[in-house]
C-alpha atoms as a PDB file:
ATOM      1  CA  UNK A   1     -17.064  14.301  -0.649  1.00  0.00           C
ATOM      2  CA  UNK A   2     -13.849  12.392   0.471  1.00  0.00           C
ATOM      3  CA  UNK A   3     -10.588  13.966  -0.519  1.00  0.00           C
ATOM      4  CA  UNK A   4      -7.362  12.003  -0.150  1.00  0.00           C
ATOM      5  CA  UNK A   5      -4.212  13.616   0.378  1.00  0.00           C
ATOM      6  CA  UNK A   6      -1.672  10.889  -1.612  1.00  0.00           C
ATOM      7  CA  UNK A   7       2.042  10.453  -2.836  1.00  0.00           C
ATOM      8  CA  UNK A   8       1.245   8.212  -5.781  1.00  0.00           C
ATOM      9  CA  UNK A   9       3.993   5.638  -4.458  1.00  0.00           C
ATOM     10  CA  UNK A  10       3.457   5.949  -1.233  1.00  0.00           C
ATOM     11  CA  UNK A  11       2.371   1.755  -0.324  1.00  0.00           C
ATOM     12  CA  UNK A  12       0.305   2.985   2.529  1.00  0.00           C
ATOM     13  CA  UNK A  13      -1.582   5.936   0.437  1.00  0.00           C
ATOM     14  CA  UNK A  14      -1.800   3.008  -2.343  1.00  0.00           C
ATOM     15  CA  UNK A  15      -3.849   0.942   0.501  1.00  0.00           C
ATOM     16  CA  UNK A  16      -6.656   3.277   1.135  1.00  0.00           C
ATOM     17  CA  UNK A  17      -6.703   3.841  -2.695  1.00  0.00           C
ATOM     18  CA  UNK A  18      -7.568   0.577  -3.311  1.00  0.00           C
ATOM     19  CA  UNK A  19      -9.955   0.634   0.018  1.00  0.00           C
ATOM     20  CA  UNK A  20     -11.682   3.636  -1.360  1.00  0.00           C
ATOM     21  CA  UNK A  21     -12.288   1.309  -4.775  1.00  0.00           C
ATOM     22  CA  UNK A  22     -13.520  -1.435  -3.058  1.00  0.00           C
ATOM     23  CA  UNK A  23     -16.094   0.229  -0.993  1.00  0.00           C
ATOM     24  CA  UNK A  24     -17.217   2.572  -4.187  1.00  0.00           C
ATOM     25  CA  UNK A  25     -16.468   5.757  -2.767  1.00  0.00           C
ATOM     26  CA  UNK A  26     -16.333   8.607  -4.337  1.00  0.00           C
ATOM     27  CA  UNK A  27     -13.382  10.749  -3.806  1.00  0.00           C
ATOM     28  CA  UNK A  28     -10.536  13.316  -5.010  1.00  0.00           C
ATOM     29  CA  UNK A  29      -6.937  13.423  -4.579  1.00  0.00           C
ATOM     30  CA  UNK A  30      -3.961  15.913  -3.935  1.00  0.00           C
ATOM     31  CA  UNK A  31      -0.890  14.367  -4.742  1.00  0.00           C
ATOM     32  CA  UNK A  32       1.310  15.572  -1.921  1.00  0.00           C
ATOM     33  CA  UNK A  33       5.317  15.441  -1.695  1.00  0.00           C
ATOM     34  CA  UNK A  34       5.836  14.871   2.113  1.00  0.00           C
ATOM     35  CA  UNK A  35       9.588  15.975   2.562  1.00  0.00           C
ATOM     36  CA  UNK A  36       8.269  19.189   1.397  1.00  0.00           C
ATOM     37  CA  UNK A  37       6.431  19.770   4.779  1.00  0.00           C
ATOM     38  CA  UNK A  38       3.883  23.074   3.421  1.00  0.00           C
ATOM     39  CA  UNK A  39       2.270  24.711   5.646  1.00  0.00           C
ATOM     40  CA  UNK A  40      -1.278  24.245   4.569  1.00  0.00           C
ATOM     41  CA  UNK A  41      -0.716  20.342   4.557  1.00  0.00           C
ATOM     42  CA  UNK A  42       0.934  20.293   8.366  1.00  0.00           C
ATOM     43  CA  UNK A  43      -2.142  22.067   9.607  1.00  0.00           C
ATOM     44  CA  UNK A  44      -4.025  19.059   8.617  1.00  0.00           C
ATOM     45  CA  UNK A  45      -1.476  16.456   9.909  1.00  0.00           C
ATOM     46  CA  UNK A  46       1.592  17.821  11.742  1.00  0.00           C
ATOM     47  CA  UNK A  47       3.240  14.597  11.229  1.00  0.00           C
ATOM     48  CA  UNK A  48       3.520  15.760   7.939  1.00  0.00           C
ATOM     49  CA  UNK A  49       2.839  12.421   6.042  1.00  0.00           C
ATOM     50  CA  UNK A  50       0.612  10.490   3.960  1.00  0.00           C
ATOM     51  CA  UNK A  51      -2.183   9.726   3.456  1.00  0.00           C
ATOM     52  CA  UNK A  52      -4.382  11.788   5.525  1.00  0.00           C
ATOM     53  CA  UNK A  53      -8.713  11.785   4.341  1.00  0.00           C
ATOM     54  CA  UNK A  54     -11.024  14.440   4.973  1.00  0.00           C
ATOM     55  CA  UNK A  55     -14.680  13.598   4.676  1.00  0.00           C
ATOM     56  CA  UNK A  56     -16.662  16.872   3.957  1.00  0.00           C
ATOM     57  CA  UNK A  57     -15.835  19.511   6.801  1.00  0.00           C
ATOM     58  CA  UNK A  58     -14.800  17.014   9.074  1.00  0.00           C
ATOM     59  CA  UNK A  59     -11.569  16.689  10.671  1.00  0.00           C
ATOM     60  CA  UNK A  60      -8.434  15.052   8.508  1.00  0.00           C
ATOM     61  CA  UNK A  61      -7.901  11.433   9.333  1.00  0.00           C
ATOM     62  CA  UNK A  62      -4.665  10.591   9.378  1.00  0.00           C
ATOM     63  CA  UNK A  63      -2.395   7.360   8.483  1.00  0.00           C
ATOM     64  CA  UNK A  64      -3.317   4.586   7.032  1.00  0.00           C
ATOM     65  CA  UNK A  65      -4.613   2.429  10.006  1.00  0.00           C
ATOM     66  CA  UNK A  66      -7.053   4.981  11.296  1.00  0.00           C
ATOM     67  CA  UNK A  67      -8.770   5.323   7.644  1.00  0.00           C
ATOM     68  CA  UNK A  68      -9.151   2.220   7.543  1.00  0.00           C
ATOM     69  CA  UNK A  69     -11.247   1.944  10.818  1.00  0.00           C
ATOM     70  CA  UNK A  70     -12.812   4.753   9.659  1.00  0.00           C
ATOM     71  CA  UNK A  71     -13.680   3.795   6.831  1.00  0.00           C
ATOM     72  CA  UNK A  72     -14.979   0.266   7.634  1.00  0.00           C
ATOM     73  CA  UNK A  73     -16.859   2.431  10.983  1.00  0.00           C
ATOM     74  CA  UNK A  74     -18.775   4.660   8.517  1.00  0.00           C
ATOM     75  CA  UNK A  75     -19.183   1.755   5.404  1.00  0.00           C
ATOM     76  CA  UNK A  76     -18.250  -1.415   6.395  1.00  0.00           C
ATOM     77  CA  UNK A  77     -21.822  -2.352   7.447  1.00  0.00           C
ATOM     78  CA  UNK A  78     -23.289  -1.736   4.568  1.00  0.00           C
ATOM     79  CA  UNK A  79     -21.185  -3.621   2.011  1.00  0.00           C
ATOM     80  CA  UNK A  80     -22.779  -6.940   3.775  1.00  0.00           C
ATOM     81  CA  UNK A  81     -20.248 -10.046   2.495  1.00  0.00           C
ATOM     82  CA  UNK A  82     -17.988  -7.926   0.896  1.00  0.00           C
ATOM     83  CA  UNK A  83     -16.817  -5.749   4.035  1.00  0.00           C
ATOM     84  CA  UNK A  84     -13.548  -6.406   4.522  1.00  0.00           C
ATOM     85  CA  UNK A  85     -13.087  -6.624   8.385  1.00  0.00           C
ATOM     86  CA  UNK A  86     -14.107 -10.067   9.299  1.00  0.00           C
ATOM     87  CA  UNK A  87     -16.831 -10.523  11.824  1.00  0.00           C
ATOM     88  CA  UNK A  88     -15.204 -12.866  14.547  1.00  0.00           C
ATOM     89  CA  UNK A  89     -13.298 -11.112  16.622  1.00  0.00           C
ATOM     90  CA  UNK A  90     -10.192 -13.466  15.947  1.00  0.00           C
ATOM     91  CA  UNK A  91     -10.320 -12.677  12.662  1.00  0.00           C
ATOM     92  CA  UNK A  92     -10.502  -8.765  13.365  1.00  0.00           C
ATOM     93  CA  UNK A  93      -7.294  -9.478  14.864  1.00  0.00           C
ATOM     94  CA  UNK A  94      -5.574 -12.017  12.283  1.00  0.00           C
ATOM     95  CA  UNK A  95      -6.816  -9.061   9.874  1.00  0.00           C
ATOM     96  CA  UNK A  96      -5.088  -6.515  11.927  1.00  0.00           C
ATOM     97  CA  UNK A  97      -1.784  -8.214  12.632  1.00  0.00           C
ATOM     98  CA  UNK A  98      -1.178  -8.506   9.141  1.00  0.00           C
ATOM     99  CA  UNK A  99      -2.064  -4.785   7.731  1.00  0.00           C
ATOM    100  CA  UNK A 100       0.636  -4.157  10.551  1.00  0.00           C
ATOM    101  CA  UNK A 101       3.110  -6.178   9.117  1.00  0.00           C
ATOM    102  CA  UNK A 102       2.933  -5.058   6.106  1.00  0.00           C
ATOM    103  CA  UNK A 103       2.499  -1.546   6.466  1.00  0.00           C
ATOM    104  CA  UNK A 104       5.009  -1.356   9.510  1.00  0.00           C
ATOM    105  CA  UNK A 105       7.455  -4.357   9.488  1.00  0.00           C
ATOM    106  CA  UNK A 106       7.546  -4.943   5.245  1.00  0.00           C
ATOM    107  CA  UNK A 107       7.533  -1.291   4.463  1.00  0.00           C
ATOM    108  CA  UNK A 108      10.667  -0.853   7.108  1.00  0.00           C
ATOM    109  CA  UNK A 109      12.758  -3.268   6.011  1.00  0.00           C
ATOM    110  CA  UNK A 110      11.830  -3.969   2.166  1.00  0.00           C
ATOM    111  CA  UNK A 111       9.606  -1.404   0.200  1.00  0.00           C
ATOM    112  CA  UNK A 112       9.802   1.456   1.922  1.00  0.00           C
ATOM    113  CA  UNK A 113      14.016   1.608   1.327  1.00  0.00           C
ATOM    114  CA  UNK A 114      12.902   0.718  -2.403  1.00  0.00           C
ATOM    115  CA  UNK A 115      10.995   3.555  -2.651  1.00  0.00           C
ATOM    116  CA  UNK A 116      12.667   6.167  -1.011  1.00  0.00           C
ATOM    117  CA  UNK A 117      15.933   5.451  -2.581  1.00  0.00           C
ATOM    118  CA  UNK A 118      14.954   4.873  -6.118  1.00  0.00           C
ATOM    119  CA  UNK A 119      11.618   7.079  -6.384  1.00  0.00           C
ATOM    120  CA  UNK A 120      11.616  10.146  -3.564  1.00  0.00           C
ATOM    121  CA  UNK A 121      15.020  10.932  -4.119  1.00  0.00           C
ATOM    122  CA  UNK A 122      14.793  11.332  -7.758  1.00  0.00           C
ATOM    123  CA  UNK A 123      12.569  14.368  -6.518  1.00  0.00           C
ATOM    124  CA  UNK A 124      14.249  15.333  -3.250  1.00  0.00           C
ATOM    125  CA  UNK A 125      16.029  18.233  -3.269  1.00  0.00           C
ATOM    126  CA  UNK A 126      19.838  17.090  -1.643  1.00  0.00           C
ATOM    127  CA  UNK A 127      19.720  19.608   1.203  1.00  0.00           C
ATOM    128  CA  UNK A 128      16.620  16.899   2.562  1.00  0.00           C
ATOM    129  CA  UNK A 129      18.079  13.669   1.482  1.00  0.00           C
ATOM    130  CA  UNK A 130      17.536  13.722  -2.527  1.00  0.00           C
ATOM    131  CA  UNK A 131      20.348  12.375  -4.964  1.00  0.00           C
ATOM    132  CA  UNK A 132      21.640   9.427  -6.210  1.00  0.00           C
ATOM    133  CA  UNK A 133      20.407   5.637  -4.946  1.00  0.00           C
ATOM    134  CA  UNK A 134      22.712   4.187  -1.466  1.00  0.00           C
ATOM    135  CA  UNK A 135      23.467   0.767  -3.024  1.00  0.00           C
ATOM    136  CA  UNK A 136      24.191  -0.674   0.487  1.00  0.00           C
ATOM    137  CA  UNK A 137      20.357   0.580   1.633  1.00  0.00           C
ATOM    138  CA  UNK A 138      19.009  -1.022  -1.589  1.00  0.00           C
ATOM    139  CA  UNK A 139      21.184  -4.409  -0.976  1.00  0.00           C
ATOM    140  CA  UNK A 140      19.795  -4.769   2.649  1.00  0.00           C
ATOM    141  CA  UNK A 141      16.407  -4.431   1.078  1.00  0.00           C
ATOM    142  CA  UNK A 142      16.890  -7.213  -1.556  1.00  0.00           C
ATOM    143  CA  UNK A 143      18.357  -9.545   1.137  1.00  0.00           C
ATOM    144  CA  UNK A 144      14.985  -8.435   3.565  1.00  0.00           C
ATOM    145  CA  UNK A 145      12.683  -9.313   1.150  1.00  0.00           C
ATOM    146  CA  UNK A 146      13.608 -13.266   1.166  1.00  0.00           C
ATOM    147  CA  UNK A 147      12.450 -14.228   4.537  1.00  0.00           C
ATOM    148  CA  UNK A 148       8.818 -11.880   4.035  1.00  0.00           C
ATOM    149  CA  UNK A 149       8.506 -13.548   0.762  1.00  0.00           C
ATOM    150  CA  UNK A 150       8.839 -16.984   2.821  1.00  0.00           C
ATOM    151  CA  UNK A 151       6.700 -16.432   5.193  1.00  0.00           C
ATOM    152  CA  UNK A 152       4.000 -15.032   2.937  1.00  0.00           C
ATOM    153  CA  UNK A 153       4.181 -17.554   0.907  1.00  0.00           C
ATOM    154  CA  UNK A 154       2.879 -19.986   3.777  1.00  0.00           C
ATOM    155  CA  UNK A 155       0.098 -17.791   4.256  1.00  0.00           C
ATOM    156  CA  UNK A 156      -0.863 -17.954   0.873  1.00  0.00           C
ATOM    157  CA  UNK A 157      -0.590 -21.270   0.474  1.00  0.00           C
ATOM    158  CA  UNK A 158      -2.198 -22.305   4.029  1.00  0.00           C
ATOM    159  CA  UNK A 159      -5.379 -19.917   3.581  1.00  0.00           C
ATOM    160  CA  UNK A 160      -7.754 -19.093   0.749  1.00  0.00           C
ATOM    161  CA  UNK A 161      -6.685 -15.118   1.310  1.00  0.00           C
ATOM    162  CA  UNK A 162      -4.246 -13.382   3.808  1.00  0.00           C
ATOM    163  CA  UNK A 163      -6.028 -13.667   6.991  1.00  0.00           C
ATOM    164  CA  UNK A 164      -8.468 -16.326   6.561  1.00  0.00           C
ATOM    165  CA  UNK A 165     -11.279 -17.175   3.612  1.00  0.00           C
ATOM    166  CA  UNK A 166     -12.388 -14.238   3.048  1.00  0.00           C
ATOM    167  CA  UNK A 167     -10.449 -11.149   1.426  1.00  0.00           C
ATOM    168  CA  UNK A 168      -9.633  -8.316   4.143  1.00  0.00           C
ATOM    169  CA  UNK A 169      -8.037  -5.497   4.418  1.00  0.00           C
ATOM    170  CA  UNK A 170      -4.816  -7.494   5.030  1.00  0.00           C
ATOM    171  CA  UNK A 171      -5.081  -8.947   1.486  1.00  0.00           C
ATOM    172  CA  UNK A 172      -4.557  -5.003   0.115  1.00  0.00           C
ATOM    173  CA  UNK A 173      -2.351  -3.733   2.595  1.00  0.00           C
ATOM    174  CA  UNK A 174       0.557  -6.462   1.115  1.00  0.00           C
ATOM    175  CA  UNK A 175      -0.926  -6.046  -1.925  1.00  0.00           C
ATOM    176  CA  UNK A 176      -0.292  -1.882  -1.827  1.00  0.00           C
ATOM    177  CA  UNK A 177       3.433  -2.579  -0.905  1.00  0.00           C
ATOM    178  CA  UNK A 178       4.222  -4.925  -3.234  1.00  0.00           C
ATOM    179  CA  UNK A 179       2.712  -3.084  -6.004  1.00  0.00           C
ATOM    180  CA  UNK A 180       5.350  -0.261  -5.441  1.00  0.00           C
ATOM    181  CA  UNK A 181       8.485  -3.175  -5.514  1.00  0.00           C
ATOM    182  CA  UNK A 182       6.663  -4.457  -8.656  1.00  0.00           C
ATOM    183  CA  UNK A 183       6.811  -1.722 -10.327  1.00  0.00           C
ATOM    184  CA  UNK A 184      10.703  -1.235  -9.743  1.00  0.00           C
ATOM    185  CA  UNK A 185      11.079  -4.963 -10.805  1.00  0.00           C
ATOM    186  CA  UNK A 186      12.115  -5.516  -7.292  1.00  0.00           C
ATOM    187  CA  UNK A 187       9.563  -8.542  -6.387  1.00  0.00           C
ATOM    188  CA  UNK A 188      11.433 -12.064  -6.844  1.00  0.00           C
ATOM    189  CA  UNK A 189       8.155 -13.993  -7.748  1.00  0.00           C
ATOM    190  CA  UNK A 190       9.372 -17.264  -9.050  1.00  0.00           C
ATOM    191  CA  UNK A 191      11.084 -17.959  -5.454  1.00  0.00           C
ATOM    192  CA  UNK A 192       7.051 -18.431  -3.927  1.00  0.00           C
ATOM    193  CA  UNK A 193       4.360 -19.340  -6.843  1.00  0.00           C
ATOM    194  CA  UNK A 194       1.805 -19.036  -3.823  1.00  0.00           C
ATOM    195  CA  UNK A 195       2.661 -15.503  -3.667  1.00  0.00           C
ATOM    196  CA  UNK A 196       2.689 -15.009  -7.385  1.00  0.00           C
ATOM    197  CA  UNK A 197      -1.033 -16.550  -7.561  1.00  0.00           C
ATOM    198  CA  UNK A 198      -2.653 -14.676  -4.611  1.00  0.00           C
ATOM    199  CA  UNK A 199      -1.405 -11.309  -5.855  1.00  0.00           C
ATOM    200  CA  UNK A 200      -2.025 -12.012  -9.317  1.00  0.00           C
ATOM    201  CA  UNK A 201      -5.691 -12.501  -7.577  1.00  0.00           C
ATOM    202  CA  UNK A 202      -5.634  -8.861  -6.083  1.00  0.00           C
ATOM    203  CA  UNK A 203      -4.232  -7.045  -8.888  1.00  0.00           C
ATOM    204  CA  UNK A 204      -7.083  -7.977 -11.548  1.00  0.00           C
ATOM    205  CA  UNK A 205      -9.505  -6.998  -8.788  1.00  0.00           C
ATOM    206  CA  UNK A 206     -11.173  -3.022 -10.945  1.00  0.00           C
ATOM    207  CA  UNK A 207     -10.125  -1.143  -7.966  1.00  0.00           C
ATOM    208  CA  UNK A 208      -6.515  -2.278  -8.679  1.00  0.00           C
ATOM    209  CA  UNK A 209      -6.733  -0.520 -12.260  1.00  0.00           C
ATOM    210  CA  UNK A 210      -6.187   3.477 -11.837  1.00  0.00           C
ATOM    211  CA  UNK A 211      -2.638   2.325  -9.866  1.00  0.00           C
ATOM    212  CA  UNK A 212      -1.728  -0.342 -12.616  1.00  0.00           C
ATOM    213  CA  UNK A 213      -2.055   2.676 -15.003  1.00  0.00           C
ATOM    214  CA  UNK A 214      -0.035   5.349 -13.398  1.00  0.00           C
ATOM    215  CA  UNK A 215       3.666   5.641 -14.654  1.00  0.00           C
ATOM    216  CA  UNK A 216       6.510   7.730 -13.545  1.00  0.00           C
ATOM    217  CA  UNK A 217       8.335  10.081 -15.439  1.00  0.00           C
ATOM    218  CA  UNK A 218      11.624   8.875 -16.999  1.00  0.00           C
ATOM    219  CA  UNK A 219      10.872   5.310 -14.709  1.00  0.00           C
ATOM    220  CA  UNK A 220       8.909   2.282 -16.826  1.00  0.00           C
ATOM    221  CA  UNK A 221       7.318  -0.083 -15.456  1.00  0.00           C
ATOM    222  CA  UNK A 222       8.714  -3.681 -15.187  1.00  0.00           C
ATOM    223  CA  UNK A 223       7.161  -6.136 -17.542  1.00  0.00           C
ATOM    224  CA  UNK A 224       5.164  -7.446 -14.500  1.00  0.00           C
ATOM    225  CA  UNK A 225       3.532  -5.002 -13.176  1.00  0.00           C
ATOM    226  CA  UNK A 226       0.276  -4.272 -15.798  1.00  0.00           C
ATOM    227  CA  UNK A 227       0.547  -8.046 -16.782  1.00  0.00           C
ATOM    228  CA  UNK A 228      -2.762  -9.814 -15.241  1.00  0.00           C
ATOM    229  CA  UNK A 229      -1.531 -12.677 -15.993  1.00  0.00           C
ATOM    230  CA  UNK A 230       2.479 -12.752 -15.047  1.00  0.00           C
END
């Protein structure tokens, strides 16, 4: 039995979500806030954030990197043509340049202010950084998010998927992140069609459908996110 710990928004918790679908596991979560820092959860990663997997009584794998090597270690080689860590060893690297970029680079200068500023701090209390939106953190965001969607949108219009022509972990990795801006509305789609197409790809893949469903109290979706065909 796999057990993920998860914040529901977090884009990096999203990722091995949608890993977990795609390689059928079978697993349970516990939907953890991380500024909350409980003991029981910092015994299993002091770091004290998400997502961290525990297979059985084995020890807690932690980030979202290291499950994924885990997880293609333990079950890549048996899902044959659908693993998604190429074979060639450039493309192991393409593949890993790119879930770097967009856990790392995207999340710190786009989605990750998004999220924090308009989602965790609805729920933070203020003594650890809750309250209202900073409009000048969510302004730096919107102006960040221009030059990934640029150069994304050569990728995407340059390769058949992310990292080459075959879908990797790369393609979810961007896909995870920019299914927390969508939901916020936050994604300017019409500026790269590319982009629009290859996520729109992703998104009506089944292990996209148990995020696609989830809501947030008092937050609606935007019109795009659920839409398979935005």
């Amino acid at each position: 039995m796999l057990t993920l710990y998860h914040h529901p928004f977090s884009p990096s918790s999203r990722f091995v979500r949608l890993l977990l679908g795609e390689y059928g596991a079978n697993f349970e979560m516990k939907a953890v806030n991380p500024w909350e820092r409980h003991r029981e959860f910092l015994m299993l990663n002091p770091a004290g954030t998400v997502p961290v997997l525990v297979e059985n009584d084995g020890p807690p794998i932690c980030g979202p990197m290291p499950i994924m090597e885990y997880l293609d270690e333990t079950r890549g080689y048996a899902m044959a043509d659908r693993r998604l860590m190429p074979d060639h060893p450039d493309r192991r690297a393409e593949t890993r340049r790119l879930v770097d970029w967009a856990l790392r680079k995207f999340d710190d200068e786009v989605v990750g202010h998004f999220v924090r500023e308009r989602i965790y701090k609805q729920d933070m209390p203020r003594s650890v950084g809750g309250g209202e939106p900073d409009s000048a953190i969510l302004r730096i965001a919107r102006a960040n998010i221009h030059h990934h969607m640029r150069y994304f949108g050569y990728l995407a219009a340059s390769r058949k998927w992310l990292a080459g022509d075959r879908l990797s972990f790369a393609d979810f990795a961007l896909a995870a992140e920019f299914s927390c801006a969508d939901y916020l509305g936050e994604v300017p789609w019409a500026e790269e069609e590319n982009v629009k197409a290859w996520y729109a790809r992703v998104k009506s893949r089944p292990s996209f459908r148990p995020l696609l469903a989830e809501k947030m109290l008092g937050m609606p979706p935007s019109l795009s996110y659920a839409d398979l065909d935005f």
